[in-house]
PDB file of N, CA and C in Angstrom:
ATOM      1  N   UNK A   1      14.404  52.373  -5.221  1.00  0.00           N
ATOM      2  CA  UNK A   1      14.643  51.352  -6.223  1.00  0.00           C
ATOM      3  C   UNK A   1      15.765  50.416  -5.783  1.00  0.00           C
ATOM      4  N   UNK A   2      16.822  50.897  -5.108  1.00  0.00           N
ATOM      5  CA  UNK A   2      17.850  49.983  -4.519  1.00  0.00           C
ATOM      6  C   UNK A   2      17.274  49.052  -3.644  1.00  0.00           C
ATOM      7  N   UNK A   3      16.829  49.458  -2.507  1.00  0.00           N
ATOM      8  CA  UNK A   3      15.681  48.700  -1.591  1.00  0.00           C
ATOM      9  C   UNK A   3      15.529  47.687  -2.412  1.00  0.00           C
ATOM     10  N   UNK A   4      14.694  47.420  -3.282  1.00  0.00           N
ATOM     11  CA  UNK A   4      13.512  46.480  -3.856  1.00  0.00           C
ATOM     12  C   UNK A   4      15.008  45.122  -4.390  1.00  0.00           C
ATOM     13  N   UNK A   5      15.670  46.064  -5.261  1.00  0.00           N
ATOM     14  CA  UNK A   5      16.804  45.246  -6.108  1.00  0.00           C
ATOM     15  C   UNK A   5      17.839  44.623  -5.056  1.00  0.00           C
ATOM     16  N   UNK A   6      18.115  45.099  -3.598  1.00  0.00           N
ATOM     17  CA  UNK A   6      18.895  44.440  -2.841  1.00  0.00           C
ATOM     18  C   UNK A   6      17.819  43.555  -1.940  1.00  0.00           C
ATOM     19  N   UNK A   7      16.433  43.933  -1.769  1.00  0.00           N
ATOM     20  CA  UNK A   7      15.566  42.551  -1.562  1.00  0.00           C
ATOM     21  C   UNK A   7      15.190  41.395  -2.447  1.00  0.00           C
ATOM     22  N   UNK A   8      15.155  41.868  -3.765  1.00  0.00           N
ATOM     23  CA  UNK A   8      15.402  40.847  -4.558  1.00  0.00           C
ATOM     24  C   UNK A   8      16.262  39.953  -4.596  1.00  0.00           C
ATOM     25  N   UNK A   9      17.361  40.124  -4.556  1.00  0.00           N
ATOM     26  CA  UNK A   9      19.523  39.472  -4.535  1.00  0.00           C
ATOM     27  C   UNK A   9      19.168  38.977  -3.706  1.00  0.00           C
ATOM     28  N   UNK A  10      18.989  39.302  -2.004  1.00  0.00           N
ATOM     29  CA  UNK A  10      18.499  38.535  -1.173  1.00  0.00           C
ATOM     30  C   UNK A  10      17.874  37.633  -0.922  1.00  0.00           C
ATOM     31  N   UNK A  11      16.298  37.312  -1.793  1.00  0.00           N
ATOM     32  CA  UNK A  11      15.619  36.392  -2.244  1.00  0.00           C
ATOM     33  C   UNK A  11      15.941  35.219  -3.079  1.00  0.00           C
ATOM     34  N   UNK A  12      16.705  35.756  -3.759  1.00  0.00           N
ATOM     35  CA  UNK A  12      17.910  34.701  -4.937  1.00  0.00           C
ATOM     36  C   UNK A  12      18.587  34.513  -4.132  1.00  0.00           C
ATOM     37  N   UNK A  13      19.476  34.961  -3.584  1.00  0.00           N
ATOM     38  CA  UNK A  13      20.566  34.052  -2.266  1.00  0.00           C
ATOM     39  C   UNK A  13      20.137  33.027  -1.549  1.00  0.00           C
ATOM     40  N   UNK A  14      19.176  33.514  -0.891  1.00  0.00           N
ATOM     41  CA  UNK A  14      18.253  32.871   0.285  1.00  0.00           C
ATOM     42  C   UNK A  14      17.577  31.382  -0.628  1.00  0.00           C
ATOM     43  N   UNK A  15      17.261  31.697  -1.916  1.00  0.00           N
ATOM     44  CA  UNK A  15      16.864  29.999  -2.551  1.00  0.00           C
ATOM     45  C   UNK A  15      18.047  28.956  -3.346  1.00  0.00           C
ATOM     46  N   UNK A  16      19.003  30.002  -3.378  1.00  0.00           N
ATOM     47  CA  UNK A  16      20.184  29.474  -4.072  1.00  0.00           C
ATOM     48  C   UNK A  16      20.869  28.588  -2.591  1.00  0.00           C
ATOM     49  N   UNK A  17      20.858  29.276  -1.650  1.00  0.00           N
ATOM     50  CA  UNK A  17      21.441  28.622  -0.261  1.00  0.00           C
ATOM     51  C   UNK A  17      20.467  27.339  -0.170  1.00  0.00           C
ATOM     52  N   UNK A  18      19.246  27.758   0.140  1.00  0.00           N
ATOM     53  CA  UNK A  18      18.658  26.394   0.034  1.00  0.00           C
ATOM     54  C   UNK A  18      18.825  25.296  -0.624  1.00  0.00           C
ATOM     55  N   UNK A  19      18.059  25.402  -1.977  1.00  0.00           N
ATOM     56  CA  UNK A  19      19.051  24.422  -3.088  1.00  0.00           C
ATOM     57  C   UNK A  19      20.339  23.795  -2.692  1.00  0.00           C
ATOM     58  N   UNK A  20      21.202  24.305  -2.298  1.00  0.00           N
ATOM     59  CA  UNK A  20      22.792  24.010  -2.353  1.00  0.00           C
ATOM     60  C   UNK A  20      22.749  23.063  -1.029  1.00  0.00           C
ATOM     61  N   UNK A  21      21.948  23.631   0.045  1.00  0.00           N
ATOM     62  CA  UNK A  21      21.826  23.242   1.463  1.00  0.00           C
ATOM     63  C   UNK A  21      21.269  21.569   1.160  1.00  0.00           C
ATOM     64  N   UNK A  22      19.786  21.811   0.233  1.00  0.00           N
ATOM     65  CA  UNK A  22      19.215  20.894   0.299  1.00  0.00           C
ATOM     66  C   UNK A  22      19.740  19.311  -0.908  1.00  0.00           C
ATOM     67  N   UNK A  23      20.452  19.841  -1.761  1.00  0.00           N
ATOM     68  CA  UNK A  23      20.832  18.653  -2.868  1.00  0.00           C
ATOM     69  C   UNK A  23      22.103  18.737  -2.809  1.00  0.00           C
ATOM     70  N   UNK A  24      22.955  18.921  -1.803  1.00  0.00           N
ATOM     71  CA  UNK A  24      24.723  18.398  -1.889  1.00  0.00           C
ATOM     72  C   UNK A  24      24.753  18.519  -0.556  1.00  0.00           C
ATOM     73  N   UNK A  25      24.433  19.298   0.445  1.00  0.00           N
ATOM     74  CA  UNK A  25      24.818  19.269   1.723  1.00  0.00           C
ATOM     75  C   UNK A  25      24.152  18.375   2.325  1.00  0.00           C
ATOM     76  N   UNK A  26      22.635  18.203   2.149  1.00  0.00           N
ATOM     77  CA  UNK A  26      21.603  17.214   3.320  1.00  0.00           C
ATOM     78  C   UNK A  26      20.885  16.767   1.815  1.00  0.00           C
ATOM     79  N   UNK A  27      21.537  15.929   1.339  1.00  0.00           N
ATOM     80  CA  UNK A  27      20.342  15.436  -0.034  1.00  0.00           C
ATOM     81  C   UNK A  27      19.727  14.244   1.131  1.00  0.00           C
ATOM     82  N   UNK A  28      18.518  14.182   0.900  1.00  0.00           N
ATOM     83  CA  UNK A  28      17.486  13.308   1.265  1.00  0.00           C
ATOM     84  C   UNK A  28      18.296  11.550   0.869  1.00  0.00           C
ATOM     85  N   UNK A  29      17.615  10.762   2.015  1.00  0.00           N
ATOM     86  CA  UNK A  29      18.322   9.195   2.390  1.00  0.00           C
ATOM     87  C   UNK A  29      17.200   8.370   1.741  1.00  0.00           C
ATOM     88  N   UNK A  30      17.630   7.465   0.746  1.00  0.00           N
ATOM     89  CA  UNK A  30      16.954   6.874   0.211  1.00  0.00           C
ATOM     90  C   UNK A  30      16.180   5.340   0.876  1.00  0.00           C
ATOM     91  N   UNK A  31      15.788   5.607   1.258  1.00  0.00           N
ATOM     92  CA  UNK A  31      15.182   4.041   2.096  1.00  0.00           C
ATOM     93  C   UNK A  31      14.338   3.175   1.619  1.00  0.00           C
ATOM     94  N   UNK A  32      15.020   1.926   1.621  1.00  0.00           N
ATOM     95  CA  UNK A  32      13.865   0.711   0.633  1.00  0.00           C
ATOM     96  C   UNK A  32      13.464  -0.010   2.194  1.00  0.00           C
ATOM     97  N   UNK A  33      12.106   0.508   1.615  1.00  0.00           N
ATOM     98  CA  UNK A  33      10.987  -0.294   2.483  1.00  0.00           C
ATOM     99  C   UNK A  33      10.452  -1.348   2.125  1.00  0.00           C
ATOM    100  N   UNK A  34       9.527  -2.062   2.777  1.00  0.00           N
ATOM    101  CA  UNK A  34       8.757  -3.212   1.857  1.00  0.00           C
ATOM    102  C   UNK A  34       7.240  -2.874   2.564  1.00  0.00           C
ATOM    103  N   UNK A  35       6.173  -3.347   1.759  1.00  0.00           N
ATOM    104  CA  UNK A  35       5.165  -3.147   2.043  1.00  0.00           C
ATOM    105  C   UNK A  35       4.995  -3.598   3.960  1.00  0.00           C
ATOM    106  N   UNK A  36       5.610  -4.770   3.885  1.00  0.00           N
ATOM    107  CA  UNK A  36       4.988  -6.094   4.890  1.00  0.00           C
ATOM    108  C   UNK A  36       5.549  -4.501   6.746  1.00  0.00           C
ATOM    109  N   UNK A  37       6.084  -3.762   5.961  1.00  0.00           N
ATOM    110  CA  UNK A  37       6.262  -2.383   7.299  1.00  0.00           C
ATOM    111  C   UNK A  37       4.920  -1.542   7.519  1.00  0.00           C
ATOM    112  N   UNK A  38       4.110  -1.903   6.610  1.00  0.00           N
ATOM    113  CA  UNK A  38       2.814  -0.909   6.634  1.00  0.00           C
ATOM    114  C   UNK A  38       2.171  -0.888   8.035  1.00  0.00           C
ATOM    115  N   UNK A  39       1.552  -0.357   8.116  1.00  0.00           N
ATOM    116  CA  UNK A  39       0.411  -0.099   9.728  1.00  0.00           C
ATOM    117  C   UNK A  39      -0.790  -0.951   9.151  1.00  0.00           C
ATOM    118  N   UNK A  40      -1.330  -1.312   9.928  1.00  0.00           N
ATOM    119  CA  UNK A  40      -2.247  -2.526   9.560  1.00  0.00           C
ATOM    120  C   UNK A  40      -3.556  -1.916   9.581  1.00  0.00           C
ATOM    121  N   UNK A  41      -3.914  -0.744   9.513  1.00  0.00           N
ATOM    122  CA  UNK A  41      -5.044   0.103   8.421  1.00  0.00           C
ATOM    123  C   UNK A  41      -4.791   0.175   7.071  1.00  0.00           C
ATOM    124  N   UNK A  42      -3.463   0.848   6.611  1.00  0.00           N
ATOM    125  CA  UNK A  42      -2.935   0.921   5.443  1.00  0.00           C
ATOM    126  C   UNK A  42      -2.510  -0.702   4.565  1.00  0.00           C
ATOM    127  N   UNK A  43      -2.754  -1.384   5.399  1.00  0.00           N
ATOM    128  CA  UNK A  43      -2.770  -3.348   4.969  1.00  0.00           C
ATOM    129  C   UNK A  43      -3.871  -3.641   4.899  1.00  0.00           C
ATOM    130  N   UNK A  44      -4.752  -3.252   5.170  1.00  0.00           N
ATOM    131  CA  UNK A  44      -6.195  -3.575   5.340  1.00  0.00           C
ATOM    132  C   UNK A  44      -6.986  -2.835   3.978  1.00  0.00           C
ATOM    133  N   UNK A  45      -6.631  -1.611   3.334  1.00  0.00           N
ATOM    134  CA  UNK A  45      -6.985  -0.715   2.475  1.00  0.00           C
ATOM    135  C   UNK A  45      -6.374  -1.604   1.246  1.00  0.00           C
ATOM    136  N   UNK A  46      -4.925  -1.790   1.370  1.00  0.00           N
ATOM    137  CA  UNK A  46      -4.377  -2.843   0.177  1.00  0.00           C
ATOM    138  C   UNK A  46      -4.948  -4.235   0.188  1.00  0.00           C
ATOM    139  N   UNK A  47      -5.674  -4.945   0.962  1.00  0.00           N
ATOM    140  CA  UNK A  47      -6.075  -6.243   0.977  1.00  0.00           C
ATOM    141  C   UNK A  47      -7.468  -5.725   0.280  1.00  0.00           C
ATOM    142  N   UNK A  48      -8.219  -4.886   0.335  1.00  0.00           N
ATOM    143  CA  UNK A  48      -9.641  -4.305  -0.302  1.00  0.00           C
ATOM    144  C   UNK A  48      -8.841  -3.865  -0.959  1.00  0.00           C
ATOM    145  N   UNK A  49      -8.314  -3.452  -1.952  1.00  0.00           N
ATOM    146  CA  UNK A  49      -7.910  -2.674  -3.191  1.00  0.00           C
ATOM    147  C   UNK A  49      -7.621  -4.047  -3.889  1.00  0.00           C
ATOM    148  N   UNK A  50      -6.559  -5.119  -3.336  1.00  0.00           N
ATOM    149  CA  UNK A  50      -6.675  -6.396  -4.513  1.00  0.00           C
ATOM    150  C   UNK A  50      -7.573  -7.180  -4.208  1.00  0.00           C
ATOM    151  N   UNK A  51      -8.722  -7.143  -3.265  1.00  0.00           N
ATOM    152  CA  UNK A  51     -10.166  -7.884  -3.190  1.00  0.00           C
ATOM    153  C   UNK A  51     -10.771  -6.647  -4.736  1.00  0.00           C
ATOM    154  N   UNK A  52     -11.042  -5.837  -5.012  1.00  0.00           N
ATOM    155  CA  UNK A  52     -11.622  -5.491  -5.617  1.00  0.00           C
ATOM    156  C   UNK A  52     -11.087  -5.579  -7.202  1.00  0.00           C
ATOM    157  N   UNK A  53      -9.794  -5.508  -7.211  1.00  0.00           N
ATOM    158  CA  UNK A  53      -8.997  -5.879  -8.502  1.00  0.00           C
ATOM    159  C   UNK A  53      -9.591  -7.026  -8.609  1.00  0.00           C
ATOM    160  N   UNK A  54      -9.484  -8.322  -7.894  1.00  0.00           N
ATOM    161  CA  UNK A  54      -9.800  -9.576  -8.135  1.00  0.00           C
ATOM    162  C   UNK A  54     -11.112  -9.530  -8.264  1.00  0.00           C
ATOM    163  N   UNK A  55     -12.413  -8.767  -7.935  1.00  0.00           N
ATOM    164  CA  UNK A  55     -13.631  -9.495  -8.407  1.00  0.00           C
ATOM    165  C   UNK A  55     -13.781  -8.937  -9.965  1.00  0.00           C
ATOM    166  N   UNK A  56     -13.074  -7.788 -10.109  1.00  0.00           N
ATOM    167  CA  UNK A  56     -12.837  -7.738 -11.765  1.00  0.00           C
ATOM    168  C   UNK A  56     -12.127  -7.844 -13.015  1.00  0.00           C
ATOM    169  N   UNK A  57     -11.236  -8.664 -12.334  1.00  0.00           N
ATOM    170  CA  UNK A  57     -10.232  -9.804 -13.400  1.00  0.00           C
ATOM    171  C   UNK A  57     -10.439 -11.728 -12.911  1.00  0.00           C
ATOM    172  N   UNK A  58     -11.138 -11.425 -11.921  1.00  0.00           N
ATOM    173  CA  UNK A  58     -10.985 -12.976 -11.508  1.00  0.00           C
ATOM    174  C   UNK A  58      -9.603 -13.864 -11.305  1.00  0.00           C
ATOM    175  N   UNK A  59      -8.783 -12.916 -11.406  1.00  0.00           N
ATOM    176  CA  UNK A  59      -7.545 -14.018 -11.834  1.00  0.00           C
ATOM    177  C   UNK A  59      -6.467 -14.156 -10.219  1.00  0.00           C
ATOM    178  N   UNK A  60      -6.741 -15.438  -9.571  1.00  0.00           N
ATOM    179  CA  UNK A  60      -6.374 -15.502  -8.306  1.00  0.00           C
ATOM    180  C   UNK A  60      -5.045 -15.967  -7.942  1.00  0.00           C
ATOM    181  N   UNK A  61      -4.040 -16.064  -9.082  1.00  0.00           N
ATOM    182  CA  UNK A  61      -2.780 -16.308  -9.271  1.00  0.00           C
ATOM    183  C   UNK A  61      -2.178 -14.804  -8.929  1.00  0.00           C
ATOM    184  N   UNK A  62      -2.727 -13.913  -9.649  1.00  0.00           N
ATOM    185  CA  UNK A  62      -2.072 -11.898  -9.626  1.00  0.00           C
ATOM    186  C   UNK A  62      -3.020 -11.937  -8.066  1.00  0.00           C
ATOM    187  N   UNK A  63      -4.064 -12.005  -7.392  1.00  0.00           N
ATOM    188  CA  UNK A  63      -4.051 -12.006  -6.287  1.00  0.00           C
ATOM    189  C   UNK A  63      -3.446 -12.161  -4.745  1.00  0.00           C
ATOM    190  N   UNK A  64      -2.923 -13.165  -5.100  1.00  0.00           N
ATOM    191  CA  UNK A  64      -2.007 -14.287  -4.602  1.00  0.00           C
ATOM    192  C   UNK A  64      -0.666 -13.584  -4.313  1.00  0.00           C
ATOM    193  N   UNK A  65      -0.306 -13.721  -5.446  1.00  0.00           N
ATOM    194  CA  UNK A  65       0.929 -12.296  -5.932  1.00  0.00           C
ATOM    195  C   UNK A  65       0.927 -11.092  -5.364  1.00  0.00           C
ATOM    196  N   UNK A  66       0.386 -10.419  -5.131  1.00  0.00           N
ATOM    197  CA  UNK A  66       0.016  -9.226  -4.618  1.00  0.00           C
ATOM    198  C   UNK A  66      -0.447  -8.590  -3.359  1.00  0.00           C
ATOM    199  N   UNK A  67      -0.721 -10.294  -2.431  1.00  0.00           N
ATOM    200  CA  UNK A  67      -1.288 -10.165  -1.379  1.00  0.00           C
ATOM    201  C   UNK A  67       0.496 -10.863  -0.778  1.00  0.00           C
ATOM    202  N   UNK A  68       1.104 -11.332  -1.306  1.00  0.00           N
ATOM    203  CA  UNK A  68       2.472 -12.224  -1.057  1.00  0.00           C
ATOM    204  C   UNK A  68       3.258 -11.260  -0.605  1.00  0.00           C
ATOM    205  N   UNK A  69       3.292  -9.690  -1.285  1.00  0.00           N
ATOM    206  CA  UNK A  69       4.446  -8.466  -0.803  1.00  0.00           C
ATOM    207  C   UNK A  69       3.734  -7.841   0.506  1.00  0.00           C
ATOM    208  N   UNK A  70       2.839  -8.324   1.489  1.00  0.00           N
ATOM    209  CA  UNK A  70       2.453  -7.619   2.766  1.00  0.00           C
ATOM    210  C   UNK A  70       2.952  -8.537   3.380  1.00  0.00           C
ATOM    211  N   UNK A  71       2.873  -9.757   3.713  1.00  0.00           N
ATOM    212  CA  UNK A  71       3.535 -10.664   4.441  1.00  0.00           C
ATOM    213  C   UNK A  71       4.255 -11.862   4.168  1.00  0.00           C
ATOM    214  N   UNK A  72       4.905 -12.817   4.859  1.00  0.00           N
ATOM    215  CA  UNK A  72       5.025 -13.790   4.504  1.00  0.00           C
ATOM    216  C   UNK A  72       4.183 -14.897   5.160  1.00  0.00           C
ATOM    217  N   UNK A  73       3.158 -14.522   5.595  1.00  0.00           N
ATOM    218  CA  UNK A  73       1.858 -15.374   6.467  1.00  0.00           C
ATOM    219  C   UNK A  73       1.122 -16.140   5.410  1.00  0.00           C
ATOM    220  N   UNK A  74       0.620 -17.206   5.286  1.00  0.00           N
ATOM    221  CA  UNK A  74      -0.487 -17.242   4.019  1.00  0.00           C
ATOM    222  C   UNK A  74      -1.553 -16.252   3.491  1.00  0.00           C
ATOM    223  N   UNK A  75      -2.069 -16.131   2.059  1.00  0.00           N
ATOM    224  CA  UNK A  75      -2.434 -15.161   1.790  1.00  0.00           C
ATOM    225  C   UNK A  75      -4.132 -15.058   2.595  1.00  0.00           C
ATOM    226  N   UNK A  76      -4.797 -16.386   3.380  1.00  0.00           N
ATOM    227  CA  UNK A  76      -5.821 -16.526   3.983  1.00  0.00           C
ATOM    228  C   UNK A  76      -5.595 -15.763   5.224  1.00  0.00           C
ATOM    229  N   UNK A  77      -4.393 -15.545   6.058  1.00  0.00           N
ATOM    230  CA  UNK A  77      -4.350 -14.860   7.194  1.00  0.00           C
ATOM    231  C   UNK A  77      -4.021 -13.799   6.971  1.00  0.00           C
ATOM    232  N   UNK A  78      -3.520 -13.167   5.887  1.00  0.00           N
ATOM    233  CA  UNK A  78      -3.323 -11.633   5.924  1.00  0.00           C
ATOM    234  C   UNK A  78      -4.892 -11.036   5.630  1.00  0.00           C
ATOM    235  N   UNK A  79      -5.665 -11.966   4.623  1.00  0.00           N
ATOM    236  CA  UNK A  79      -7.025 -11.252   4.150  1.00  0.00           C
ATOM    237  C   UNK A  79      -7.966 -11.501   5.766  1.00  0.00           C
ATOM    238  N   UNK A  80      -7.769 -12.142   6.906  1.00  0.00           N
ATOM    239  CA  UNK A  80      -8.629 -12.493   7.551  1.00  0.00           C
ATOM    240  C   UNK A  80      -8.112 -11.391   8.599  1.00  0.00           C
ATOM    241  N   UNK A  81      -6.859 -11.538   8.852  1.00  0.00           N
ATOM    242  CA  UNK A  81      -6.422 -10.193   9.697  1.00  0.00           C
ATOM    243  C   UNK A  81      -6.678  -9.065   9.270  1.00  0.00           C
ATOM    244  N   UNK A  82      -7.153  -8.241   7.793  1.00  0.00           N
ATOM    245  CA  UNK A  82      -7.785  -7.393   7.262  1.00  0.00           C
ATOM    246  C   UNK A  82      -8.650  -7.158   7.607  1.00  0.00           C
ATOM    247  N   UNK A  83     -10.445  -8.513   7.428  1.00  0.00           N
ATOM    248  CA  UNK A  83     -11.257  -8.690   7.526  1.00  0.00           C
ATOM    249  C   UNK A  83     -11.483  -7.917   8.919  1.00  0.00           C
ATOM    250  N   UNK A  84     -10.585  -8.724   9.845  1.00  0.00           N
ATOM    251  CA  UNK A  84     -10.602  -8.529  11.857  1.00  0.00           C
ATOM    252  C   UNK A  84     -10.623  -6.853  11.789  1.00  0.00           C
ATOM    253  N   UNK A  85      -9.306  -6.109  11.481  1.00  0.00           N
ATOM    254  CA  UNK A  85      -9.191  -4.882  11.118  1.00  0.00           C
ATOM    255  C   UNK A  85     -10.512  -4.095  10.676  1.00  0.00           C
ATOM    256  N   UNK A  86     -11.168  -4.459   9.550  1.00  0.00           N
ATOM    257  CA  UNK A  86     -11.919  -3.917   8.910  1.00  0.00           C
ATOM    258  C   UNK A  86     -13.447  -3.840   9.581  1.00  0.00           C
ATOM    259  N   UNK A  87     -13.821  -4.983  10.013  1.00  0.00           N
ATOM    260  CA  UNK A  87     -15.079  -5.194  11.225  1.00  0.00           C
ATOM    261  C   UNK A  87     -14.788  -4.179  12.604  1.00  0.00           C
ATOM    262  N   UNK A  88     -13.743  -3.818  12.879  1.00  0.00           N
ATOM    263  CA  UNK A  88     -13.592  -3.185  14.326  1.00  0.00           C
ATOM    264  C   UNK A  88     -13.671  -1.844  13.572  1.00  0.00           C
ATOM    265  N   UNK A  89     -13.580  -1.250  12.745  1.00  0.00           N
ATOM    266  CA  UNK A  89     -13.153  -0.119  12.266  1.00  0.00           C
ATOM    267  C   UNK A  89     -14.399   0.244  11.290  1.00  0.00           C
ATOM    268  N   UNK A  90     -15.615  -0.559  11.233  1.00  0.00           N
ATOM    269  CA  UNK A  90     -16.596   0.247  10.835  1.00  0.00           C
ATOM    270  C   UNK A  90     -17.055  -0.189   8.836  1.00  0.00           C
ATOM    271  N   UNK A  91     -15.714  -0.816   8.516  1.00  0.00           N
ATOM    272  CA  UNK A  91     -15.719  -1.011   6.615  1.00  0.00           C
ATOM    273  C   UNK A  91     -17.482  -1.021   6.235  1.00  0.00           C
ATOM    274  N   UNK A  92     -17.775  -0.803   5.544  1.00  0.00           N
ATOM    275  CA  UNK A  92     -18.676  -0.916   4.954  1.00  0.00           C
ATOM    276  C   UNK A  92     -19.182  -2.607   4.160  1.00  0.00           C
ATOM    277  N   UNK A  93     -20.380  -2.997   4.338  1.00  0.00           N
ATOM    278  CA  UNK A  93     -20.529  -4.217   4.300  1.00  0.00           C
ATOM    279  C   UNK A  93     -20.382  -4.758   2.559  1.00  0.00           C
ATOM    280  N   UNK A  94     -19.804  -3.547   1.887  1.00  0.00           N
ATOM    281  CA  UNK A  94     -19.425  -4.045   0.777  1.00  0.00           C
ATOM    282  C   UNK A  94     -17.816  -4.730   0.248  1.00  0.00           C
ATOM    283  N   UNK A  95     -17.536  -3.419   1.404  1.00  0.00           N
ATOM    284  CA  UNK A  95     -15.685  -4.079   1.186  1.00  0.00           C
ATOM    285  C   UNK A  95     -15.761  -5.510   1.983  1.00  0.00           C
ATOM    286  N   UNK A  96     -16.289  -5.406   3.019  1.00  0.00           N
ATOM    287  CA  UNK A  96     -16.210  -6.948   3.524  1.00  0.00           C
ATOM    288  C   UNK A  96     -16.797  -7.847   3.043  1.00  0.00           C
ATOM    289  N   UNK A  97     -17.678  -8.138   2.158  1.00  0.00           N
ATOM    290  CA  UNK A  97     -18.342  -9.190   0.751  1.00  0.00           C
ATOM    291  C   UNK A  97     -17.100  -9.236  -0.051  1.00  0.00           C
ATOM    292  N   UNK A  98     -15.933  -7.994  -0.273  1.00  0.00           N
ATOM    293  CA  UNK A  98     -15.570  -8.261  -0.670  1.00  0.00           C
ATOM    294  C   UNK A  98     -13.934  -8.966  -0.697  1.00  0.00           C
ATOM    295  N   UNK A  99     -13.525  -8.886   0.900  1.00  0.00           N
ATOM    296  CA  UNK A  99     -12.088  -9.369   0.960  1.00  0.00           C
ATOM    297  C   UNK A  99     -12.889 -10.734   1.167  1.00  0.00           C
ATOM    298  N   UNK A 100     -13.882 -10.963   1.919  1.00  0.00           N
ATOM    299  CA  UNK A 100     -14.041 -12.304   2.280  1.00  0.00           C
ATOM    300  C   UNK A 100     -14.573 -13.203   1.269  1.00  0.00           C
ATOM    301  N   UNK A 101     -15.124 -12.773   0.073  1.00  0.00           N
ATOM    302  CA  UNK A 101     -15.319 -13.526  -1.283  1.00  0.00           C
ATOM    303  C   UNK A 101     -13.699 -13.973  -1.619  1.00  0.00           C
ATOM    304  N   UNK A 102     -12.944 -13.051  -1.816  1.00  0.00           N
ATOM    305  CA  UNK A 102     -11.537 -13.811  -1.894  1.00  0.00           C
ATOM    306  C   UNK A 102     -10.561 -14.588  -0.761  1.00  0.00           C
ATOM    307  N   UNK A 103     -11.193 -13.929   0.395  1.00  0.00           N
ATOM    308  CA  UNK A 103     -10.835 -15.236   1.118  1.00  0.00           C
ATOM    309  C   UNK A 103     -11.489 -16.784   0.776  1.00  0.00           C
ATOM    310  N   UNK A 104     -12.680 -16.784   0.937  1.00  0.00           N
ATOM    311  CA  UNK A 104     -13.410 -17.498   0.131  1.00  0.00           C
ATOM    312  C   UNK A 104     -13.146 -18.612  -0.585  1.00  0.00           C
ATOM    313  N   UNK A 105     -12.456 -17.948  -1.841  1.00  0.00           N
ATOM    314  CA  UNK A 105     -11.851 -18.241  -3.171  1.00  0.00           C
ATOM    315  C   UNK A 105     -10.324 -18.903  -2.985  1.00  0.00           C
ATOM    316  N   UNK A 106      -9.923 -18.231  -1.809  1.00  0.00           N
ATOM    317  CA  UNK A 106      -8.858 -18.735  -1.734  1.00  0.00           C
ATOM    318  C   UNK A 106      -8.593 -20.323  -0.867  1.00  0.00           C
ATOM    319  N   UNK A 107      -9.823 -20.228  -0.426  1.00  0.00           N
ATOM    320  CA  UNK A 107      -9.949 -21.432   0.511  1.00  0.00           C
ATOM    321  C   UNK A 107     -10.525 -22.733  -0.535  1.00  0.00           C
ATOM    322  N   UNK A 108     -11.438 -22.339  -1.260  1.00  0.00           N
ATOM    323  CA  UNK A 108     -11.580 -23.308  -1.726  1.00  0.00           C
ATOM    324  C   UNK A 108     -10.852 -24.019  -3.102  1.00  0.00           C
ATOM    325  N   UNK A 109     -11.280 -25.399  -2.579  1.00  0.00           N
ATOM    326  CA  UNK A 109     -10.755 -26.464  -3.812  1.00  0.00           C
ATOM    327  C   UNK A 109     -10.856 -25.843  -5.356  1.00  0.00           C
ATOM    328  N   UNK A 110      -9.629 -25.713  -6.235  1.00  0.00           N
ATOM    329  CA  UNK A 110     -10.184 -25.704  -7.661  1.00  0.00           C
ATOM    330  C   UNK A 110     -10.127 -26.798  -8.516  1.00  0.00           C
ATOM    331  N   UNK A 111     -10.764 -27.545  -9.260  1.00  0.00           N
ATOM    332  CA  UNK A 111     -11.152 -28.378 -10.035  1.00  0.00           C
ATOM    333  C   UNK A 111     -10.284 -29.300  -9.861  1.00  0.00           C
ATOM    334  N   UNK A 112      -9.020 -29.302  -9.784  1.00  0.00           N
ATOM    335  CA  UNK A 112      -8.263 -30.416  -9.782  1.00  0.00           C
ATOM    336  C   UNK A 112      -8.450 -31.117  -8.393  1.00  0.00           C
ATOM    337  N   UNK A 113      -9.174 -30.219  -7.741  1.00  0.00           N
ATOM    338  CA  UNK A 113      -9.101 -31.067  -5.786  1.00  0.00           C
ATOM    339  C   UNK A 113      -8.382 -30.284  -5.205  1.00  0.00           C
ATOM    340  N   UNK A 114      -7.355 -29.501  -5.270  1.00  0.00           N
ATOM    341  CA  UNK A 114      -6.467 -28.803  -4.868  1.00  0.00           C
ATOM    342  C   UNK A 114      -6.460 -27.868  -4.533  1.00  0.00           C
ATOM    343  N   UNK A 115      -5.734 -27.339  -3.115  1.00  0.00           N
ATOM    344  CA  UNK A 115      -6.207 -26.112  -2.489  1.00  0.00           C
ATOM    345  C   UNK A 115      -5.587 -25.035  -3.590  1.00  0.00           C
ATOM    346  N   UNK A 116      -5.998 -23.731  -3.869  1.00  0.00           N
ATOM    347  CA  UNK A 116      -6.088 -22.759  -4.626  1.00  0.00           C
ATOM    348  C   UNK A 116      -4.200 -21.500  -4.021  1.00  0.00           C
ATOM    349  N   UNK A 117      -4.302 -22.258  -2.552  1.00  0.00           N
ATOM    350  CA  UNK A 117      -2.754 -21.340  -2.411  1.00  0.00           C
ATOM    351  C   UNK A 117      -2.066 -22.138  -2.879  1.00  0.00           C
ATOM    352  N   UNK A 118      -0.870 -21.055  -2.646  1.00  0.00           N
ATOM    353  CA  UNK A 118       0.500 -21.161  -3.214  1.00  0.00           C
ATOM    354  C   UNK A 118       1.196 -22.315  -2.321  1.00  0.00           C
TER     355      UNK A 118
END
């Protein structure tokens, strides 16, 4: 019975050390990243994630917006460098209908004559 109860204490030590080790001695470094650091698969997945937001809100202002925190390139060359990405890598011919509909969209004139970027 001692056995078990001095492997137990041991077990509580051994997570209490940790703990102590891990949140006052080595607490974890907080690092602000920005998207525009991503690997350009993981940019390519976010350019199809707000191609697909946008064919179901339509609203190409929050597009715009959203495609603005990957780079500071226009939002036509980050979706086309996606597109490039996405053709070498196999996408399926739906995601690519669908960044390139908002490329698309983004290229063209809206009603006033005026190009649609920022």
């Amino acid at each position: 019975m001692l056995r078990w109860f001095l492997f137990l204490i041991s077990i509580c030590l051994g997570i209490a050390a940790a703990l102590y080790l891990g949140w006052v001695v080595l607490p974890s470094q907080n690092v602000q990243v920005s998207p525009a650091t991503l690997r350009i698969d993981y940019k390519t997945d976010y350019v199809l994630m707000v191609s697909e937001a946008y064919s179901a809100d339509n609203n190409l202002e929050l597009a715009v917006e959203r495609l603005s925190l990957l780079s500071d390139q226009p939002p036509t060359a980050v979706i086309n460098e996606a597109v490039l990405f996405a053709a070498k890598n196999r996408y399926s011919q739906t995601d690519m209908t669908l960044m390139q509909g908002l490329s698309d969209d983004l290229l063209a004139p809206d009603v006033a004559g005026e190009a649609a970027q920022p």
